[in-house]
C-alpha atoms as a PDB file:
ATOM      1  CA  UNK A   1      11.249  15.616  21.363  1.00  0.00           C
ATOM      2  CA  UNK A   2       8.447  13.861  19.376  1.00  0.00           C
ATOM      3  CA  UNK A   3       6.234  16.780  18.985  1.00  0.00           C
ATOM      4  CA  UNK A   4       9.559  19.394  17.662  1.00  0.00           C
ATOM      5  CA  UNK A   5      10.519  17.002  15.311  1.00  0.00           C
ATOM      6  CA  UNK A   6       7.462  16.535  13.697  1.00  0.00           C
ATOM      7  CA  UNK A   7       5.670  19.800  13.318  1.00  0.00           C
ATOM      8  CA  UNK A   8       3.948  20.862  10.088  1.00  0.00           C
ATOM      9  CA  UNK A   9       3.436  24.351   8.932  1.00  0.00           C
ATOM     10  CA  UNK A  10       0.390  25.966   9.695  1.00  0.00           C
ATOM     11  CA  UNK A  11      -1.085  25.731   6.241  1.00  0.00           C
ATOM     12  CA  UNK A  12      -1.817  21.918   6.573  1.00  0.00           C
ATOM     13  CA  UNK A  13      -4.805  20.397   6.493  1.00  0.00           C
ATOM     14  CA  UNK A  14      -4.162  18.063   9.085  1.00  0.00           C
ATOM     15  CA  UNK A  15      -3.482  19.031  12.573  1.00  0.00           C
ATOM     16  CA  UNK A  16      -0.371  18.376  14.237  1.00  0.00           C
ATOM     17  CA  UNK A  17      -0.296  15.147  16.131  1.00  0.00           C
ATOM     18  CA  UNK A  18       1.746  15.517  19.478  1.00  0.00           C
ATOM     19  CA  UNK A  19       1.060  12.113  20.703  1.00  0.00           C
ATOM     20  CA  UNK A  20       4.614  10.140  21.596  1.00  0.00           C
ATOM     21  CA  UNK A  21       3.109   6.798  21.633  1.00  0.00           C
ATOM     22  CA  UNK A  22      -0.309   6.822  19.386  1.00  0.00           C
ATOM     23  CA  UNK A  23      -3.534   4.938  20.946  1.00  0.00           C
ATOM     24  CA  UNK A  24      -5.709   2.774  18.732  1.00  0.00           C
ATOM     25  CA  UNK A  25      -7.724   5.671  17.583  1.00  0.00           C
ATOM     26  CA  UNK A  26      -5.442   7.793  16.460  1.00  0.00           C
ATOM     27  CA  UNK A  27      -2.953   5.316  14.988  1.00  0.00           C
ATOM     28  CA  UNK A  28      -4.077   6.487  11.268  1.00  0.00           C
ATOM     29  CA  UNK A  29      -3.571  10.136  12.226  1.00  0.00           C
ATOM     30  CA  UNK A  30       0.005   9.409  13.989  1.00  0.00           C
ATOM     31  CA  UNK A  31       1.134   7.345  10.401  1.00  0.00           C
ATOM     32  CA  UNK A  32      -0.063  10.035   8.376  1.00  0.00           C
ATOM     33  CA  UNK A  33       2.005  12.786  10.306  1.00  0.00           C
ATOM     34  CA  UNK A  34       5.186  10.676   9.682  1.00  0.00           C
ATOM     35  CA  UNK A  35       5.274   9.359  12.593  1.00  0.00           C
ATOM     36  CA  UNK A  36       7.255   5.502  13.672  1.00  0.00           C
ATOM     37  CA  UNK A  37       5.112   2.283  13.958  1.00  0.00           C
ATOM     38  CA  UNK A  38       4.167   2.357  17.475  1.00  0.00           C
ATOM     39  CA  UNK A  39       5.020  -1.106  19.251  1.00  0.00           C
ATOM     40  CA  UNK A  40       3.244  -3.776  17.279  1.00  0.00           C
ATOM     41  CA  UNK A  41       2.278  -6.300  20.502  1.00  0.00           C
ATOM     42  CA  UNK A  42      -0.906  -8.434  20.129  1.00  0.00           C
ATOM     43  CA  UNK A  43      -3.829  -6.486  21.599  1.00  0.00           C
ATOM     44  CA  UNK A  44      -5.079  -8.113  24.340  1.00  0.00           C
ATOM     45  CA  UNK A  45      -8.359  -6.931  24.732  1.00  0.00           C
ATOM     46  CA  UNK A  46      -9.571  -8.004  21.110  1.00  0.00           C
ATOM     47  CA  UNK A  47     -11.839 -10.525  21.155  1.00  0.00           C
ATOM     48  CA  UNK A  48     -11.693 -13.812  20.619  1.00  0.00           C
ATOM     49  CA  UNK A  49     -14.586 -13.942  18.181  1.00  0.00           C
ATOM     50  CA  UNK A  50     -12.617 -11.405  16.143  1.00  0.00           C
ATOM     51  CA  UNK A  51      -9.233 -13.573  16.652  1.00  0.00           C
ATOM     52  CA  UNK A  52     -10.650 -15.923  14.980  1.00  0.00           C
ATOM     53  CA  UNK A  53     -12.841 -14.447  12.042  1.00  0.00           C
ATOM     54  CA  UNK A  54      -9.469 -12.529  11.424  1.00  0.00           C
ATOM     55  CA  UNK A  55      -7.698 -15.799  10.698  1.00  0.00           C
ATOM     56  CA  UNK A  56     -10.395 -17.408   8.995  1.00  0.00           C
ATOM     57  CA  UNK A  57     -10.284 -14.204   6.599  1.00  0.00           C
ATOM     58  CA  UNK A  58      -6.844 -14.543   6.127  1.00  0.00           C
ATOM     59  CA  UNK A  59      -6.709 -18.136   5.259  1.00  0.00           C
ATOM     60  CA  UNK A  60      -9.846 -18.033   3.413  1.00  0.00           C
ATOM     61  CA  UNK A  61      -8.440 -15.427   1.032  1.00  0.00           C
ATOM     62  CA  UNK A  62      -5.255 -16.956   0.783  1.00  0.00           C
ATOM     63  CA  UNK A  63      -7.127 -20.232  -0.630  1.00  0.00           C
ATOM     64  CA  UNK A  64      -8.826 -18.493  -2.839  1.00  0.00           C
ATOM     65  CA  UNK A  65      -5.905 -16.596  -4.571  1.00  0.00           C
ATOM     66  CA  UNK A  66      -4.421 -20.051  -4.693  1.00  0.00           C
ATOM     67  CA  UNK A  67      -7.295 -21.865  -6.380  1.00  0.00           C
ATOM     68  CA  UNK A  68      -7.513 -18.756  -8.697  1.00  0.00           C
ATOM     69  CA  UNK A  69      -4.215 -19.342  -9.955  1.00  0.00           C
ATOM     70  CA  UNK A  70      -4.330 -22.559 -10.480  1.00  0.00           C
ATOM     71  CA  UNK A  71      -7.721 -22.240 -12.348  1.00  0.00           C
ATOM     72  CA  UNK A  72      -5.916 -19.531 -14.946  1.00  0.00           C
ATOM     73  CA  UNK A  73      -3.017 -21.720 -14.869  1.00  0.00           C
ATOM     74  CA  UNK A  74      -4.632 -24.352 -16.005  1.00  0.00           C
ATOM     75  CA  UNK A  75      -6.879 -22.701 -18.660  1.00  0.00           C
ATOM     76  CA  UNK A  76      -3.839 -20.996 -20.359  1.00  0.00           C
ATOM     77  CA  UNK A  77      -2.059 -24.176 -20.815  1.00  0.00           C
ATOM     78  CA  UNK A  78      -5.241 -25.826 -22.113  1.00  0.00           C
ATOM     79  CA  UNK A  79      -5.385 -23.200 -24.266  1.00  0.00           C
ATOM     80  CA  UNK A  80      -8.563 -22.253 -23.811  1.00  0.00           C
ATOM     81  CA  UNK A  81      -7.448 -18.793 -24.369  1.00  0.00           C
ATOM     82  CA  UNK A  82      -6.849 -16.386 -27.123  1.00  0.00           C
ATOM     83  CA  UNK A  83      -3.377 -15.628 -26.462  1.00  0.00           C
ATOM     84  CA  UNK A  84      -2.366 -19.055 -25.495  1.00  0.00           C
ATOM     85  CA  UNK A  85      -4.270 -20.326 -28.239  1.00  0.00           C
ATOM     86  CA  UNK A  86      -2.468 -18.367 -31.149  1.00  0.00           C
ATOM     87  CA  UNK A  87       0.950 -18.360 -29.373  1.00  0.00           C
ATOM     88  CA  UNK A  88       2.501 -20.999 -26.981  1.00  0.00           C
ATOM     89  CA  UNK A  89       0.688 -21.226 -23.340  1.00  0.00           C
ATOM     90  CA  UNK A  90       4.532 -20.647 -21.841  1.00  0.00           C
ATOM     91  CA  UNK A  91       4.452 -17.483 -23.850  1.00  0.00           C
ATOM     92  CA  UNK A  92       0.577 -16.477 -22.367  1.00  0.00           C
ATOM     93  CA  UNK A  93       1.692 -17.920 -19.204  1.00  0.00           C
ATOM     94  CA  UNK A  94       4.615 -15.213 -19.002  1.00  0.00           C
ATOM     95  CA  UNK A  95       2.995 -12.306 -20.312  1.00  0.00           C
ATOM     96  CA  UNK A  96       0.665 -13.073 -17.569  1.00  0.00           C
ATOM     97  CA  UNK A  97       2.804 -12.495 -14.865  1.00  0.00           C
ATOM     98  CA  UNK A  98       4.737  -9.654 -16.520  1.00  0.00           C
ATOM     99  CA  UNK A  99       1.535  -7.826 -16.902  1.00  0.00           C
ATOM    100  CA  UNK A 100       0.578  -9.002 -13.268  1.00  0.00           C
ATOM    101  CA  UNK A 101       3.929  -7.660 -11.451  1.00  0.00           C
ATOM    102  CA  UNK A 102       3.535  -4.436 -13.780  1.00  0.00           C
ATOM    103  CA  UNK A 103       0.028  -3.700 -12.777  1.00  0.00           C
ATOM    104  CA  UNK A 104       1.191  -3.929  -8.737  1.00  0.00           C
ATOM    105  CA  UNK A 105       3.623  -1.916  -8.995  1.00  0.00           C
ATOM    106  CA  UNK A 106       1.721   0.916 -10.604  1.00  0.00           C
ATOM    107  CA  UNK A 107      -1.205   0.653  -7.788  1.00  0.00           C
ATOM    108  CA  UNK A 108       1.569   0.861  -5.220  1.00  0.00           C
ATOM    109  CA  UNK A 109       3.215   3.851  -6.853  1.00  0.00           C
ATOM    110  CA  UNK A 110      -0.492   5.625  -6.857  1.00  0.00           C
ATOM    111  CA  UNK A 111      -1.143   4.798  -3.514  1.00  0.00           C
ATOM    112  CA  UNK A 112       2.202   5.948  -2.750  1.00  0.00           C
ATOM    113  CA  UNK A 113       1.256   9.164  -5.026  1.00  0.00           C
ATOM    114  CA  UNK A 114      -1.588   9.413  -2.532  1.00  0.00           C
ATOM    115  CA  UNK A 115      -0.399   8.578   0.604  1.00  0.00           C
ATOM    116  CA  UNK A 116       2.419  10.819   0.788  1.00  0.00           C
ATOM    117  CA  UNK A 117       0.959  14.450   0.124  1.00  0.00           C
ATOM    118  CA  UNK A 118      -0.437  14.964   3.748  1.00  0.00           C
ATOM    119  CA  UNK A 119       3.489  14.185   4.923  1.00  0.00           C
ATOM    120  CA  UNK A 120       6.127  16.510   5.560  1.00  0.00           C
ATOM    121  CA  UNK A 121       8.376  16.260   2.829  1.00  0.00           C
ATOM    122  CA  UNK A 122      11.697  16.727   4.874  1.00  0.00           C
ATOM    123  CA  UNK A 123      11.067  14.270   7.026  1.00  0.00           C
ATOM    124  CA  UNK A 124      12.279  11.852   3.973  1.00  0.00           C
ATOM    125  CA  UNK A 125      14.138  14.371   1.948  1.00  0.00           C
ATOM    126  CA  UNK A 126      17.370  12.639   2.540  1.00  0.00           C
ATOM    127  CA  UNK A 127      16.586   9.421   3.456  1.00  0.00           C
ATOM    128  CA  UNK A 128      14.295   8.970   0.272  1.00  0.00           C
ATOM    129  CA  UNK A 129      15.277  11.829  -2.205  1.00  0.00           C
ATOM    130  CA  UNK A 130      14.022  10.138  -5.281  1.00  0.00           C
ATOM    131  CA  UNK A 131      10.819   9.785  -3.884  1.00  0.00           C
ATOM    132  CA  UNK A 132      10.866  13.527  -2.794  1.00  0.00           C
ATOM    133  CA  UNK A 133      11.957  14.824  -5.947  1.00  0.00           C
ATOM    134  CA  UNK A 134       9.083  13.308  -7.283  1.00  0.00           C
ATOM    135  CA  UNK A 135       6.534  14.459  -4.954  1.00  0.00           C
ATOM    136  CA  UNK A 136       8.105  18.080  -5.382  1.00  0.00           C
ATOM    137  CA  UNK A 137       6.209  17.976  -8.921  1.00  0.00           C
ATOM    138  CA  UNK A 138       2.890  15.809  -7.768  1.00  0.00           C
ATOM    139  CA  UNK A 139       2.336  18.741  -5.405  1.00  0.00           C
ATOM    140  CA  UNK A 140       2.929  21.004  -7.815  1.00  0.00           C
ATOM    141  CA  UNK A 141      -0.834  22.363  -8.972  1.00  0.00           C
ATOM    142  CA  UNK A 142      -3.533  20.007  -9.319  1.00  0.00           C
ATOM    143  CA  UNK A 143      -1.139  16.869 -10.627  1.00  0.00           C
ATOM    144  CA  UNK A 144      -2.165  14.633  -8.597  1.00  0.00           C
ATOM    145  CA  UNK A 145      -5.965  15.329  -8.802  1.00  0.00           C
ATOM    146  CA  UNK A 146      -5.648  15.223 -13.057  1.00  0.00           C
ATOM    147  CA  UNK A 147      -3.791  11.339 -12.358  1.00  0.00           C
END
């Protein structure tokens, strides 16, 4: 069952969620224990009002990250930079994007680095041993708290 296969040892700060199918409220709680997505059906109850500013939200930021783009785009090959101004814009331009794609994968390894401590290591020692090897040494002292 749901509740053998997921329980912690007694020395955890969290408490052991025994939930099989996690309500709205405790959804965090139920992720954090290790526990599947539950069913991801539209909730029927939510508003309309919030339907709507949700959507608005997500194109609205969406726009914006284009128009951003375009905006540094079009400054680097203007060369109203310093990099694209002493080198070629394709080479600013591409440095750009390198140091972009580098910088999300480090915030995605920290939050990983910080999402993963409250989670029972064996329930991914085998089905994600590099990422257990290296949480073996994160929890190890105060590592993660000096990163």
């Amino acid at each position: 069952s749901f509740e053998t296969q997921h329980q912690r040892p007694q020395s955890s700060l969290l408490p052991v969620h025994t939930h099989t199918t996690p309500s709205t409220e405790n959804l965090s709680t139920h992720l954090i224990m290790g526990g599947a997505l539950p069913d991801t059906k539209p909730n029927l109850n939510q508003g309309r009002l919030q339907k709507y500013f949700m959507w608005f939200k997500d194109i609205y930021s969406t726009l914006l990250l284009i128009f951003c783009t375009v905006i540094v785009t079009a400054t680097i090959f203007d060369s109203n930079t310093k990099v694209a101004d002493s080198s070629h814009p394709v080479v600013a331009y591409v440095v750009l994007w390198l140091v972009l794609i580098w910088l999300s994968m480090v915030e995605g390894g920290q939050a990983s680095l910080v999402g993963l401590p409250p989670i029972d290591m064996n329930l991914y020692k085998e089905s994600h041993p590099t990422s257990h090897k290296i949480m073996n040494v994160v929890n190890q002292g105060d590592n993660l708290d000096r990163y």
